[in-house]
Protein backbone atom coordinates (compact mmCIF):
# COMPACT_ATOMS: atom_id res chain seq x y z
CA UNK A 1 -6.25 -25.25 -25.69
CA UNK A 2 -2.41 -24.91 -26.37
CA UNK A 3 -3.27 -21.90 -28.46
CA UNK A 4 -4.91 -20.19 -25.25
CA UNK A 5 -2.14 -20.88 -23.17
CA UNK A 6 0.26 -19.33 -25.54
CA UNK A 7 -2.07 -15.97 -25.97
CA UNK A 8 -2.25 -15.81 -22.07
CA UNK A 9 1.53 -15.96 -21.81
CA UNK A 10 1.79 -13.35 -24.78
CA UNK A 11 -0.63 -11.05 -22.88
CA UNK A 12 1.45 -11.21 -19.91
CA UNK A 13 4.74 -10.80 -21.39
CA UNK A 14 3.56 -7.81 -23.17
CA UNK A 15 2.12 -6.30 -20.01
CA UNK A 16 5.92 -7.38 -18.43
CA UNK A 17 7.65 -5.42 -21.16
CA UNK A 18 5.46 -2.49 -21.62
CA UNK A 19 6.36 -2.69 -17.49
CA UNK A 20 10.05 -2.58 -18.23
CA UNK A 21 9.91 0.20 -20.70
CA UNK A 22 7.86 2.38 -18.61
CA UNK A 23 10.47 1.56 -15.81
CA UNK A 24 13.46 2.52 -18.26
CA UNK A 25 12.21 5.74 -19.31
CA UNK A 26 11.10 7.01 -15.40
CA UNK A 27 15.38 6.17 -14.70
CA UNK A 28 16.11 7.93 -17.74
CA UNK A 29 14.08 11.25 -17.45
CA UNK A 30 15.11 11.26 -13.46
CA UNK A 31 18.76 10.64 -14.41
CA UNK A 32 19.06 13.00 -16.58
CA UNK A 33 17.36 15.76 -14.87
CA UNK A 34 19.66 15.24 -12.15
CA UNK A 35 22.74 14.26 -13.86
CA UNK A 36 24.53 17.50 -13.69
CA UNK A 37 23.31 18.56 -10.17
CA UNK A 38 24.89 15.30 -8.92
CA UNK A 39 27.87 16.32 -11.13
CA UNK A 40 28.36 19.67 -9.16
CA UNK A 41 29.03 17.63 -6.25
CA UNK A 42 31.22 14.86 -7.72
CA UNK A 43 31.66 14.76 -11.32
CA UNK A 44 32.16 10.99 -11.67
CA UNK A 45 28.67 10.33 -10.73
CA UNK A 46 26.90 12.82 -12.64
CA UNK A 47 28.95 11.35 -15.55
CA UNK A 48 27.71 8.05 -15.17
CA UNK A 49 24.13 9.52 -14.20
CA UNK A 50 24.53 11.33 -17.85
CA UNK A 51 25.61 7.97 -19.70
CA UNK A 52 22.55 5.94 -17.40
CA UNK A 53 20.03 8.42 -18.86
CA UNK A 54 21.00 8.23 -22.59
CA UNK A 55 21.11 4.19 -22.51
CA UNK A 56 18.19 3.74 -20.75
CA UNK A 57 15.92 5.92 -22.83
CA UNK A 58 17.81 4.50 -25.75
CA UNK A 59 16.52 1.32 -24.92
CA UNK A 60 13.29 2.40 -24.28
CA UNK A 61 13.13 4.33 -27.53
CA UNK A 62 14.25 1.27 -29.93
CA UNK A 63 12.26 -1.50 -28.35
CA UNK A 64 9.40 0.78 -28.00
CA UNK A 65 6.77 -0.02 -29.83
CA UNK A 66 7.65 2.07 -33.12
CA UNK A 67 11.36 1.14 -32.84
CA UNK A 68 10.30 -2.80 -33.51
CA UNK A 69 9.46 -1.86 -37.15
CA UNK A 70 11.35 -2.16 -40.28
CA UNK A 71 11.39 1.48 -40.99
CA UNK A 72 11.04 2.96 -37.23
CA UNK A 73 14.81 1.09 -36.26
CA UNK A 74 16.89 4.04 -38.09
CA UNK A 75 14.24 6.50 -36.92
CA UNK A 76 14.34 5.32 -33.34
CA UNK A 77 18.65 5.21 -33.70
CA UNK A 78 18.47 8.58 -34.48
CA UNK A 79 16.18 9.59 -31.79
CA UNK A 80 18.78 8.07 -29.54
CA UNK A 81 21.72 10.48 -30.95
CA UNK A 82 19.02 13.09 -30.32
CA UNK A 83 18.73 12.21 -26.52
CA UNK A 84 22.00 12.04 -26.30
CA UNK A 85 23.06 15.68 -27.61
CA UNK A 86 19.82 17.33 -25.56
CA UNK A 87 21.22 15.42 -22.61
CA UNK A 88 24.53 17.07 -23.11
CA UNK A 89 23.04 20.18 -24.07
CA UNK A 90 21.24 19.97 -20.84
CA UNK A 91 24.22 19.56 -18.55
CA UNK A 92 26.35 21.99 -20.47
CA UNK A 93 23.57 24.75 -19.67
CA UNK A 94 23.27 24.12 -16.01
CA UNK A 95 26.87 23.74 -15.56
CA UNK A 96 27.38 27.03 -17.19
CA UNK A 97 24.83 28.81 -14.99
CA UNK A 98 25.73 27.14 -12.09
CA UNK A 99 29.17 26.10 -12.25
């Protein structure tokens, strides 16, 4: 009967995390799609709306559910440098069209 208990709680806490991550990548893909709009109108924020985007969909990219392996840590780092270079891509582009 302990067993059961322990499955329910491991059922819900996976549900509760796979809640989280889905939460974390929604503030990172919004973030950083309006990061350097924000920016335009007072560069401090869109700078921390830049940094909120990359950490947040770090996160969500190494304790995803490939980034928990052996092998898929590194991988999932480097996705993370990734992010963070096309999220400075992306603000250097729309700053240079629209700034």
């Amino acid at each position: 009967m302990a067993k059961e208990k322990h499955e329910i709680y491991d059922e819900q806490d996976k549900r509760l995390g796979r809640l989280i991550l889905k939460i974390l990548g929604i503030v990172a893909i919004v973030s950083g799609l309006v990061g350097p709009f924000i920016y335009l109108l007072n560069a401090n924020w869109g700078r921390e709306l830049g940094t909120l985007a990359v950490i947040c969909g770090g996160v969500a990219i190494c304790l995803g559910p490939k980034g928990r392996t052996a092998g898929g840590q590194w991988l999932a780092l480097l996705k993370t440098l990734g992010l963070s270079i096309l999220v400075l891509g992306y603000f250097v582009i729309v700053l240079k069209l629209l700034g």
